[in-house]
Protein backbone atom coordinates (compact mmCIF):
# COMPACT_ATOMS: atom_id res chain seq x y z
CA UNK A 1 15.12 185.46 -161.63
CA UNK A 2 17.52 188.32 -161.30
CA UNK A 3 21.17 187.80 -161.63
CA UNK A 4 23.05 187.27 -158.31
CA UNK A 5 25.60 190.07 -158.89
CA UNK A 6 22.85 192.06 -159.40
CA UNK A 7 21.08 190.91 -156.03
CA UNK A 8 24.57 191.39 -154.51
CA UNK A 9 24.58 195.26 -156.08
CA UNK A 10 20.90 195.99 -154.51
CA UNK A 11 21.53 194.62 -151.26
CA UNK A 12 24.85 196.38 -151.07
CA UNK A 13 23.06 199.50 -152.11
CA UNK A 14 20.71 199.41 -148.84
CA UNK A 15 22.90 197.95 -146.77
CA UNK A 16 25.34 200.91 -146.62
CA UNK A 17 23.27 203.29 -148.12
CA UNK A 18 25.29 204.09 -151.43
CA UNK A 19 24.63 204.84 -155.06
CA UNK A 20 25.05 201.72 -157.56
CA UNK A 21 24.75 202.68 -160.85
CA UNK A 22 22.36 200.61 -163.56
CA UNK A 23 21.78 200.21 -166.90
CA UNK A 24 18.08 199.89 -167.60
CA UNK A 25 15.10 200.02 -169.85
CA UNK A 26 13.35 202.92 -169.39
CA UNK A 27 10.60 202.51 -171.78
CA UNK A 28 11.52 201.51 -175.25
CA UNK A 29 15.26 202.94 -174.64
CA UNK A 30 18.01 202.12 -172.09
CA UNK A 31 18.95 204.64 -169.73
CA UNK A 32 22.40 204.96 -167.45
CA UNK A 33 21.57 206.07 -164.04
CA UNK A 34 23.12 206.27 -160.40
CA UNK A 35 20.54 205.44 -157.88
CA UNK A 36 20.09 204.05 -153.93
CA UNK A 37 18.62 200.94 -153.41
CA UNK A 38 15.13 200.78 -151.43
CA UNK A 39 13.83 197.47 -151.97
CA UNK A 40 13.53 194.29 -153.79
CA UNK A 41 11.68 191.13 -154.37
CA UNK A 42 11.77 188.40 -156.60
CA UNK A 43 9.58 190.45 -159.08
CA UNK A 44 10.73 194.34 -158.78
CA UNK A 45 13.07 196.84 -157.09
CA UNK A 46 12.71 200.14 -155.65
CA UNK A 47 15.11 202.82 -156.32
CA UNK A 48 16.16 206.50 -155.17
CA UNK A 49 17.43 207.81 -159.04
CA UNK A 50 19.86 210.71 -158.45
CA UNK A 51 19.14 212.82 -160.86
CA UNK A 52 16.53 213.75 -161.51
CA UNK A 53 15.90 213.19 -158.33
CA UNK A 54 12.64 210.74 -158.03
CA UNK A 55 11.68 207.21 -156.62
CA UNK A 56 10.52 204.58 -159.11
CA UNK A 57 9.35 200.91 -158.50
CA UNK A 58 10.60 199.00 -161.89
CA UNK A 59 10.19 195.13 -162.83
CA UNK A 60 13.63 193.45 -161.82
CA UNK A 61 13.82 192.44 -165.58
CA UNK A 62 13.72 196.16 -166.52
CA UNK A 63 17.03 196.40 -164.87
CA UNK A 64 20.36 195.00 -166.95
CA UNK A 65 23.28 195.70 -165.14
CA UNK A 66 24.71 197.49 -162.08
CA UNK A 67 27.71 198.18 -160.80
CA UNK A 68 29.77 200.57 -158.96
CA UNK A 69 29.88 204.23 -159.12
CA UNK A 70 33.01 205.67 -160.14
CA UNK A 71 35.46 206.10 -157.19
CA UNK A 72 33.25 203.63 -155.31
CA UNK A 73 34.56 200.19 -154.37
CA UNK A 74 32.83 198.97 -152.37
């Protein structure tokens, strides 16, 4: 189960269309990246990563924090 501030995040993401930006595992290493929210479930989220520019589907557990861009609040 995914963290509600992080479910908050996601949903803000596709709601208005704006970057988030999330710390995740991208492999065996964790990786900073801005990206727009496309979808979620219970089990994975969709994303838009800025650059380099690319969609990705990753398990939700993959995904350890989000937040804000800077000079976005929301």
């Amino acid at each position: 189960m995914a963290d509600p501030l992080m479910i908050r995040f996601f949903r803000y993401s596709m709601e208005k269309d704006r970057a988030i930006r999330l710390i995740l595992m991208d492999g065996d290493k964790m990786a900073q990246v801005n990206a727009v929210g496309l979808r979620y479930d219970e089990q994975k989220i969709s994303l838009y990563i800025i650059r380099p520019p690319r969609n990705v589907t990753l398990p939700l557990s993959d995904v350890l924090s989000a937040s804000y861009v800077p000079k976005d609040e929301g």
